[in-house]
Protein backbone atom coordinates (compact mmCIF):
# COMPACT_ATOMS: atom_id res chain seq x y z
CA UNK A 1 0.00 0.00 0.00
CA UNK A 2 1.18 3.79 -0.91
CA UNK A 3 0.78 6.45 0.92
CA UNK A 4 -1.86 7.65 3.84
CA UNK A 5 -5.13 6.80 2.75
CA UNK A 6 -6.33 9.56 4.83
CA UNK A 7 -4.84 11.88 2.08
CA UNK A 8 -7.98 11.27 0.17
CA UNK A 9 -10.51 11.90 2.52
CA UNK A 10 -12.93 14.86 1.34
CA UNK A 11 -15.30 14.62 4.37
CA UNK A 12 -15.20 14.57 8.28
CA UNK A 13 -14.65 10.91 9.45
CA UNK A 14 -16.17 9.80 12.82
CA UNK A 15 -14.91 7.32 15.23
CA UNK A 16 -17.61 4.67 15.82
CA UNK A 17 -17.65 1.36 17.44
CA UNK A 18 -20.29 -0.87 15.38
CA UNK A 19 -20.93 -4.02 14.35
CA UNK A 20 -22.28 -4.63 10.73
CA UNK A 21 -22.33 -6.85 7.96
CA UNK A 22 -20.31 -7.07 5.25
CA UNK A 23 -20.63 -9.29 1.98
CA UNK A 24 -18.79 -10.08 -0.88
CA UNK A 25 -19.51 -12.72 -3.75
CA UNK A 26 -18.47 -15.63 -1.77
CA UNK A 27 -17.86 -14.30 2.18
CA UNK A 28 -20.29 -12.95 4.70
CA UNK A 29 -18.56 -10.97 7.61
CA UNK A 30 -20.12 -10.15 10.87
CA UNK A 31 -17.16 -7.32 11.92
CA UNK A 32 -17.02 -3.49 12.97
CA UNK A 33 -16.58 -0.53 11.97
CA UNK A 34 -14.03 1.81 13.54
CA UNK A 35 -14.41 4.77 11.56
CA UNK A 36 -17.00 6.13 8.97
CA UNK A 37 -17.92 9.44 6.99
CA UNK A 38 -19.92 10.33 4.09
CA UNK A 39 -17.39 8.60 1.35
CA UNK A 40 -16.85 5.35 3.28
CA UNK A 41 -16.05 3.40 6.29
CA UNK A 42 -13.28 1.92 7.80
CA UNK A 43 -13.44 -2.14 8.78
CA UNK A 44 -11.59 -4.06 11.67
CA UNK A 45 -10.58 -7.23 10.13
CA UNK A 46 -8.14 -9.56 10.72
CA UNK A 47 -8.47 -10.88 6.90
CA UNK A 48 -9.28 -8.35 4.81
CA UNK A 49 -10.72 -8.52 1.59
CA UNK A 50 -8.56 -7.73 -1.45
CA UNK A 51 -8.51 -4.22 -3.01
CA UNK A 52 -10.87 -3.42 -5.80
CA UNK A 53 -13.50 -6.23 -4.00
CA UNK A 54 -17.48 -5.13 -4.32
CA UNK A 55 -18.90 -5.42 -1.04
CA UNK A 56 -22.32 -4.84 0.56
CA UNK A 57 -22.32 -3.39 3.83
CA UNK A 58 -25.39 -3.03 6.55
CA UNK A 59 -25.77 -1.98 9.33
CA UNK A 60 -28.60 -0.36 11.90
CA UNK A 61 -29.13 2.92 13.34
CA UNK A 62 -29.57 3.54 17.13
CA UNK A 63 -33.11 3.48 16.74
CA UNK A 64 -32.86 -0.05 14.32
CA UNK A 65 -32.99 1.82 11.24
CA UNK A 66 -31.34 -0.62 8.42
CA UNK A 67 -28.56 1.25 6.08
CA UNK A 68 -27.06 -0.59 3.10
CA UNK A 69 -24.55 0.33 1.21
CA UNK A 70 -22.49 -1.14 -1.96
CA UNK A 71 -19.22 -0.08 -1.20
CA UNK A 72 -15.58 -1.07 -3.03
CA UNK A 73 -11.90 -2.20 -0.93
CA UNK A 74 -9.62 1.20 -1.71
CA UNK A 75 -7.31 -0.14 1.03
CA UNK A 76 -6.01 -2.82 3.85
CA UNK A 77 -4.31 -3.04 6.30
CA UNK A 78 -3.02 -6.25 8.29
CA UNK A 79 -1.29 -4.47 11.12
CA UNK A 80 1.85 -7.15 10.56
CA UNK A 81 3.67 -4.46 8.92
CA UNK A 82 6.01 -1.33 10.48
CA UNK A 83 4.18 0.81 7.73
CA UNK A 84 0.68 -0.72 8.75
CA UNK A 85 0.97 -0.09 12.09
CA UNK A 86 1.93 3.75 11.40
CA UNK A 87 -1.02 4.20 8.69
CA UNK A 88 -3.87 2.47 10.77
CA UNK A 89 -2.74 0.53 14.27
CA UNK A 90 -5.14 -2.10 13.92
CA UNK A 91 -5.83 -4.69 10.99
CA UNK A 92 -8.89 -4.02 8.66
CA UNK A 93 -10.04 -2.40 5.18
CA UNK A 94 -10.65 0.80 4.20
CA UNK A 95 -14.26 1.32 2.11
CA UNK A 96 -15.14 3.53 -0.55
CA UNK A 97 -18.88 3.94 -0.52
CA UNK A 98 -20.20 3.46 -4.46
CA UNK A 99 -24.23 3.70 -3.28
CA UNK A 100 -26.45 3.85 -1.03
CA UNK A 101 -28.95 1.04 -1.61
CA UNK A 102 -31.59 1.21 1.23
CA UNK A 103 -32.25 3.63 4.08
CA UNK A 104 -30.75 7.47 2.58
CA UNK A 105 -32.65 9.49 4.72
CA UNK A 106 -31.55 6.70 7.36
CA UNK A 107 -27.91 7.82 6.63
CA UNK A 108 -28.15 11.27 6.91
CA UNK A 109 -29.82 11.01 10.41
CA UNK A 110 -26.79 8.61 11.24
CA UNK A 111 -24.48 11.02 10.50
CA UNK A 112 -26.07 14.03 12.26
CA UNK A 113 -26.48 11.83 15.64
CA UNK A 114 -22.87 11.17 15.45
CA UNK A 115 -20.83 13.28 17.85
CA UNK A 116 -18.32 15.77 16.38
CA UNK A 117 -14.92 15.15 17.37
């Protein structure tokens, strides 16, 4: 991997500690997400998927609202590396969001219950 992938990032991210799921054509994760903003989300994973993958990941608001999301690997990371450790800490991927497939409005009230930070 090149570079900081936070280099790229064109909106506020959000620390979050939340479990969702995330498929791919022939694996279905159960994992959580560390960090998330409007252009993607960040996955702790101790196998991630490779980069360019299609994904689908869901999860629920607060108040059970579902989100889904088709999203793309940009990045990984499996924290065995002096470099990963620097870029990230912890092992996991690093999701571009491509759509939003179910629950928009859900997504916007997500983000605006999230605390700034």
């Amino acid at each position: 991997m090149a570079g900081n992938p936070a280099d790229k990032r064109t909106s506020p991210r959000f620390t979050v500690t939340q479990r969702c799921w995330c498929e791919s054509t022939n694996v279905t994760m159960y994992i959580t997400m560390m960090n998330i903003s409007r252009g993607g989300v960040f996955l702790k994973t101790a196998i991630p998927l490779p980069v360019g993958q299609k994904v689908k990941v869901t999860w629920k608001t607060s108040d059970e609202q579902d989100i889904e999301a088709e999203a793309e690997v940009v990045w990984c990371c499996q924290g065995s590396s002096e470099s990963d450790r620097r870029i990230q800490g912890i092992p996991g991927m690093g999701l571009r969001f491509i759509h939003v497939t179910r629950g928009e409005d859900n997504l916007e009230r997500y983000f605006e219950s999230l605390p700034v930070g």
